[in-house]
N, C-alpha and C. Protein backbone atom coordinates (compact mmCIF):
# COMPACT_ATOMS: atom_id res chain seq x y z
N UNK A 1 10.63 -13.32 -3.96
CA UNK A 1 9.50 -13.16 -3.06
C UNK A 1 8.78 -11.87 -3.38
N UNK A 2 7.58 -11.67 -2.81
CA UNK A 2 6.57 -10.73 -3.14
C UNK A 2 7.01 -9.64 -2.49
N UNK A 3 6.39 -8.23 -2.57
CA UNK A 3 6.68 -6.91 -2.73
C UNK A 3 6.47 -7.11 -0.82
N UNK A 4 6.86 -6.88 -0.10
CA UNK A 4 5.98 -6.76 1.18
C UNK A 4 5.76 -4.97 2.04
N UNK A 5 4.59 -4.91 2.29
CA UNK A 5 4.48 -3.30 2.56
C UNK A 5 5.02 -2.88 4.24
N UNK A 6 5.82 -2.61 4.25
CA UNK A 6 7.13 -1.92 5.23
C UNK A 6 6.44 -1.29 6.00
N UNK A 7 5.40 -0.03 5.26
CA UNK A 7 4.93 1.40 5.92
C UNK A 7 3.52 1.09 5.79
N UNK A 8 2.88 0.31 6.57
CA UNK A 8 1.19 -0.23 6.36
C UNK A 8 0.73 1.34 6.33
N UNK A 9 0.79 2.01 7.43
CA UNK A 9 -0.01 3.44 6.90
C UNK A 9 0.35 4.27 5.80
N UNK A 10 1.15 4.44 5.26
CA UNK A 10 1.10 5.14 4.36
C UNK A 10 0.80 4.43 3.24
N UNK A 11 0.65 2.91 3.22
CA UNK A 11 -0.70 2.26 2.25
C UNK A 11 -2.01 2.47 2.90
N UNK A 12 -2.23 2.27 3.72
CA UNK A 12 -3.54 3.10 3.99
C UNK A 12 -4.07 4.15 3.54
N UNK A 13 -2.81 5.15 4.12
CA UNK A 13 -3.30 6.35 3.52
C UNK A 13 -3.30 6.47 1.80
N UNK A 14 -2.63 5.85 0.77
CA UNK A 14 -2.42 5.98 -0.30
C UNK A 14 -3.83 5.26 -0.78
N UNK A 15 -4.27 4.03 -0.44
CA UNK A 15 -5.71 3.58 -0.32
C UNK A 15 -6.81 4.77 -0.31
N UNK A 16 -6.76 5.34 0.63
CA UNK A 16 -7.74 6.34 1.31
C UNK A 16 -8.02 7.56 0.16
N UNK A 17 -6.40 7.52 -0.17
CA UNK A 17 -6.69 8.83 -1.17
C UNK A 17 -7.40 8.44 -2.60
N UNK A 18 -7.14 6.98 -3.42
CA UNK A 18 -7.52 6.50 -4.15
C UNK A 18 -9.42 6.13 -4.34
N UNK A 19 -9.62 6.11 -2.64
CA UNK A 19 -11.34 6.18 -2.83
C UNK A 19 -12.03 7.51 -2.58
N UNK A 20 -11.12 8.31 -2.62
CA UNK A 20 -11.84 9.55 -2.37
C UNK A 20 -11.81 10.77 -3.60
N UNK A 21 -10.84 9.74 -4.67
CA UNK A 21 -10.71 10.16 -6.24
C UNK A 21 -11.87 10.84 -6.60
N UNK A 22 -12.29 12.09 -6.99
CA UNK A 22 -13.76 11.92 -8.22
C UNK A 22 -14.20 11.28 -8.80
N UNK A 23 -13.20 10.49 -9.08
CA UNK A 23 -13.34 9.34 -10.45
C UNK A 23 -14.01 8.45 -9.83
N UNK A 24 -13.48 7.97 -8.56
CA UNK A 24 -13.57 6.51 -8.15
C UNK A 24 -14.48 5.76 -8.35
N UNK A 25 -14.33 4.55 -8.75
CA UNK A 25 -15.28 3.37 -9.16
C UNK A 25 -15.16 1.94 -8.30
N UNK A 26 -16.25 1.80 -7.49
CA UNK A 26 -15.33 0.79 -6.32
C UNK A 26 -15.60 -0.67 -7.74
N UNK A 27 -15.89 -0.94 -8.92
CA UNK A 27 -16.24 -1.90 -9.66
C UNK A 27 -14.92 -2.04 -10.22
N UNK A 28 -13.89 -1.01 -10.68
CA UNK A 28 -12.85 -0.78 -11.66
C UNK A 28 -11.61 -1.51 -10.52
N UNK A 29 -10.78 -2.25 -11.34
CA UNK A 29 -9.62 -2.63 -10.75
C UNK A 29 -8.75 -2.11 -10.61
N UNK A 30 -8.78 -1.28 -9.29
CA UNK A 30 -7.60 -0.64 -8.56
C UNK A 30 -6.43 -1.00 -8.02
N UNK A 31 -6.60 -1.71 -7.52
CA UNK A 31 -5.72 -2.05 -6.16
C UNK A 31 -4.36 -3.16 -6.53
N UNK A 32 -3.40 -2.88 -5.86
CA UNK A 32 -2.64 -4.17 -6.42
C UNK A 32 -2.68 -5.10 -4.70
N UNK A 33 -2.13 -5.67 -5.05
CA UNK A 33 -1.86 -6.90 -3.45
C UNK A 33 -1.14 -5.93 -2.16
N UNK A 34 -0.80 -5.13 -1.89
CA UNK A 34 -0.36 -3.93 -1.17
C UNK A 34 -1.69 -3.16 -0.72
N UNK A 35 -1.93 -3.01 -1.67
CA UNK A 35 -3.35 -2.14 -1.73
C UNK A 35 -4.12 -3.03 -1.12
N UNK A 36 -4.58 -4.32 -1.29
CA UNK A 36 -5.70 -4.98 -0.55
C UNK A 36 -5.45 -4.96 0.93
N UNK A 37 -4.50 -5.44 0.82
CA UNK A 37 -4.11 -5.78 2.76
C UNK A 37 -4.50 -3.93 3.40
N UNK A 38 -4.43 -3.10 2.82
CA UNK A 38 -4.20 -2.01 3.09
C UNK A 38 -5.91 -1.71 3.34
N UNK A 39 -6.43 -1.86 1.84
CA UNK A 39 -7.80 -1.73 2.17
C UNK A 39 -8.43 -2.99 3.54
N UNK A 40 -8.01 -3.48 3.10
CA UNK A 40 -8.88 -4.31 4.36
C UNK A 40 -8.52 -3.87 5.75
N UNK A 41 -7.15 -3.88 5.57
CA UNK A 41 -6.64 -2.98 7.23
C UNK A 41 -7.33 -1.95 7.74
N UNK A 42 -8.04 -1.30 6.67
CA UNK A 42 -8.77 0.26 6.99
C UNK A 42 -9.98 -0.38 6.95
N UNK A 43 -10.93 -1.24 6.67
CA UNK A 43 -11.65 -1.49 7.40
C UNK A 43 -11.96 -2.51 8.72
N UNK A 44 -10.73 -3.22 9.00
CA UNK A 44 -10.28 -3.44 10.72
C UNK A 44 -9.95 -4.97 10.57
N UNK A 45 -9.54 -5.35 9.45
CA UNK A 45 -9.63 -6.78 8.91
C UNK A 45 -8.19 -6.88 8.47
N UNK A 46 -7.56 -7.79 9.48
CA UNK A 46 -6.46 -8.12 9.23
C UNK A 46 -5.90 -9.49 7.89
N UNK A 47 -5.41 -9.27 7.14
CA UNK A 47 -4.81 -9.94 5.83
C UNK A 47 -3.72 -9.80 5.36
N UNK A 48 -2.97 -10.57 4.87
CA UNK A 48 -1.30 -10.93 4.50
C UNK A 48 -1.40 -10.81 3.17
N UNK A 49 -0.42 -10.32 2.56
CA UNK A 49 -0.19 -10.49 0.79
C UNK A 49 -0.51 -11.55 0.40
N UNK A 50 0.23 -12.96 1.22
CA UNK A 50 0.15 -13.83 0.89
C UNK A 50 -1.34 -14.77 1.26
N UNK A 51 -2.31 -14.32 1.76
CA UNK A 51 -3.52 -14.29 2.30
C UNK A 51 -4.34 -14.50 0.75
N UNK A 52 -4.01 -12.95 0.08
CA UNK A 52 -4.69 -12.41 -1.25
C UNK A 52 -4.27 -13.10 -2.25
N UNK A 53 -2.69 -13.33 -2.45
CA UNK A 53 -2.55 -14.17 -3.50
C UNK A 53 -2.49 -15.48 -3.45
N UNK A 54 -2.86 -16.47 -2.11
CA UNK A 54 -3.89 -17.63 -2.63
C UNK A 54 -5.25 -17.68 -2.73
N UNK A 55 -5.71 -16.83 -2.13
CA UNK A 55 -7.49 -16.30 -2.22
C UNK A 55 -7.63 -16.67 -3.75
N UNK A 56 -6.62 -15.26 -4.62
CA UNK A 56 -7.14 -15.19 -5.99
C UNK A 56 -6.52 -16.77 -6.24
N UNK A 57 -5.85 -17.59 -6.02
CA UNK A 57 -5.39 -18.20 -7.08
C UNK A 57 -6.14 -19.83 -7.06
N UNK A 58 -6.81 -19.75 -5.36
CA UNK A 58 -7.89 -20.61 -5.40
C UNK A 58 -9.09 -20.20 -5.75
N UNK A 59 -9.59 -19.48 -6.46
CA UNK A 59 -10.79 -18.51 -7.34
C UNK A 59 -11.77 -17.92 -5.70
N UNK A 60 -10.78 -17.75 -5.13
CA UNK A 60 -12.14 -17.54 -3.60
C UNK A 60 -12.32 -15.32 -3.53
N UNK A 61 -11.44 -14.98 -4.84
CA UNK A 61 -11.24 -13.33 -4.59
C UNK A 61 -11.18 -13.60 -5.81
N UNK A 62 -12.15 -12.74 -6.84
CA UNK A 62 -12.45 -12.40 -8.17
C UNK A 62 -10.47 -11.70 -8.00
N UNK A 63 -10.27 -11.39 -9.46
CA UNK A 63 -8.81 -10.58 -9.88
C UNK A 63 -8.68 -10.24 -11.50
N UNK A 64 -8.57 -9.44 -11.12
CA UNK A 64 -8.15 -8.56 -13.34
C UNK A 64 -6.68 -9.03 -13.45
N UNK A 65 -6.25 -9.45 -14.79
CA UNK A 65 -4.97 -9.68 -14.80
C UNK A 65 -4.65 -8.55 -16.12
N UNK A 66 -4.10 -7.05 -16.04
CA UNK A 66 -3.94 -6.01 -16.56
C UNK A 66 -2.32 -6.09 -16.61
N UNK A 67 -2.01 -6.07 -17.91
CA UNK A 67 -0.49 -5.83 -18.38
C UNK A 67 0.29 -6.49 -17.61
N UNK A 68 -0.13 -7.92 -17.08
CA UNK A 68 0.20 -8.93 -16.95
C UNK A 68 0.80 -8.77 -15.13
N UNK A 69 -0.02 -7.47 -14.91
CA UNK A 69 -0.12 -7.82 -13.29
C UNK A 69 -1.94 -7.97 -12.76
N UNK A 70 -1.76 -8.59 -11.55
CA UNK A 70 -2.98 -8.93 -10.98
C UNK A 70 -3.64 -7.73 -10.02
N UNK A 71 -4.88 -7.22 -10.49
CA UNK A 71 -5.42 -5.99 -9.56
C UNK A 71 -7.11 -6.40 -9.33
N UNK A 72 -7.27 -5.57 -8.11
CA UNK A 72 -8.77 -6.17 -7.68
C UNK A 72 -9.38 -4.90 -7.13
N UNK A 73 -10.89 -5.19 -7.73
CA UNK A 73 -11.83 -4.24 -7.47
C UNK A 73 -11.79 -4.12 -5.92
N UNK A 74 -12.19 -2.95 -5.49
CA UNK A 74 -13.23 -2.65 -3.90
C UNK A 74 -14.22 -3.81 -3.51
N UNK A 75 -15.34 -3.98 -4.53
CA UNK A 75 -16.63 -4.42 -4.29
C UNK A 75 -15.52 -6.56 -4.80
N UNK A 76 -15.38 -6.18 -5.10
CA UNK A 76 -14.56 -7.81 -5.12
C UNK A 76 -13.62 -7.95 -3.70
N UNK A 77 -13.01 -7.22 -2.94
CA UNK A 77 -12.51 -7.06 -2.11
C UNK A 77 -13.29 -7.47 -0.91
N UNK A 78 -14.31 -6.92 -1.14
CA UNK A 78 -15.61 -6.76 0.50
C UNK A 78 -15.97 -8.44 0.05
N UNK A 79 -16.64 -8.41 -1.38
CA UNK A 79 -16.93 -9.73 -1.46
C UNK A 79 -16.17 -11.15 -0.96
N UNK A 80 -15.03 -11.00 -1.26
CA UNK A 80 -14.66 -11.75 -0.45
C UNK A 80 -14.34 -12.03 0.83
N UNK A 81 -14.68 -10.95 1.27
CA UNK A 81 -14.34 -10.54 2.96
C UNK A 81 -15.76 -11.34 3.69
N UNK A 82 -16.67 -10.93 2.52
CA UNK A 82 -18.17 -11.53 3.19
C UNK A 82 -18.20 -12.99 3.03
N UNK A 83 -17.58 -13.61 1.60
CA UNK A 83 -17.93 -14.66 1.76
C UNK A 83 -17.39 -15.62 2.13
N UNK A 84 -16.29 -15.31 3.46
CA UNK A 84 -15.01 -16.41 4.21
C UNK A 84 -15.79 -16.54 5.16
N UNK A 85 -17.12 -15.94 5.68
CA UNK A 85 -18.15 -15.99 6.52
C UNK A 85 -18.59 -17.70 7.00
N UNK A 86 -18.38 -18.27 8.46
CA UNK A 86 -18.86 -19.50 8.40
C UNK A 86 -19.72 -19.73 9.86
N UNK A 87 -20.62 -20.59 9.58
CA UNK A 87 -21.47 -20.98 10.52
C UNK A 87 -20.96 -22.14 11.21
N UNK A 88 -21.10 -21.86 12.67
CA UNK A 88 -20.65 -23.54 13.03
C UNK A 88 -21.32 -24.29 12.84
N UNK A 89 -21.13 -25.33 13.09
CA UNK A 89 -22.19 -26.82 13.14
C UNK A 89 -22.05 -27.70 14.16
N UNK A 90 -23.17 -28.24 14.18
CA UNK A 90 -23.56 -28.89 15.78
C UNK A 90 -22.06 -30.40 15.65
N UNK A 91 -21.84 -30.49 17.14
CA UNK A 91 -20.45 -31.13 16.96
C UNK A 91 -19.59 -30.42 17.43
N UNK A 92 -19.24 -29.16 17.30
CA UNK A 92 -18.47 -28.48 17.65
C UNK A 92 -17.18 -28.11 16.33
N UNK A 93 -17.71 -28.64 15.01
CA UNK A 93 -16.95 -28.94 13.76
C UNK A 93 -17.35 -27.60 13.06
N UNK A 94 -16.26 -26.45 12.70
CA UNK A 94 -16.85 -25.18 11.58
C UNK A 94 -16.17 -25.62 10.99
């Protein structure tokens, strides 16, 4: 089974410190599956590991596959946050 994060804040905080790098590039693939739930937690959006790794694996969350682990940009992150976005429809059917 997958890594699961024990101490959500101190992925937060390890998140936090990673965008406040000099370097930082919200385009460059940072984050591993720890890291997402983490980023999204810090912006008030609740998500499961296992949330992220069917997202990516139904193509619905862009993902880099780097030395044969899976990591995801910031701006791929939000993107998918924006685009789980749904309108209802008349019927009462979303």
């Amino acid at each position: 089974m997958g890594r699961t994060v024990h101490n959500l804040t101190s992925e937060v905080e390890r998140v936090m410190e990673i965008r406040n790098a000099p370097a930082y590039d919200p385009d460059l693939p940072t984050f591993d599956r720890p890291g997402v739930v983490a980023l999204c937690t810090a912006r008030g959006v609740t998500v499961t590991e296992r949330a992220v790794k069917f997202a990516s694996i139904d193509g619905d969350l862009a993902s880099h596959k780097i030395a044969g682990r899976l990591r995801w940009s910031e701006n791929d992150v939000l993107a998918w946050l924006r685009g789980t976005r749904r309108v209802g429809t008349k019927g009462g059917a979303a």
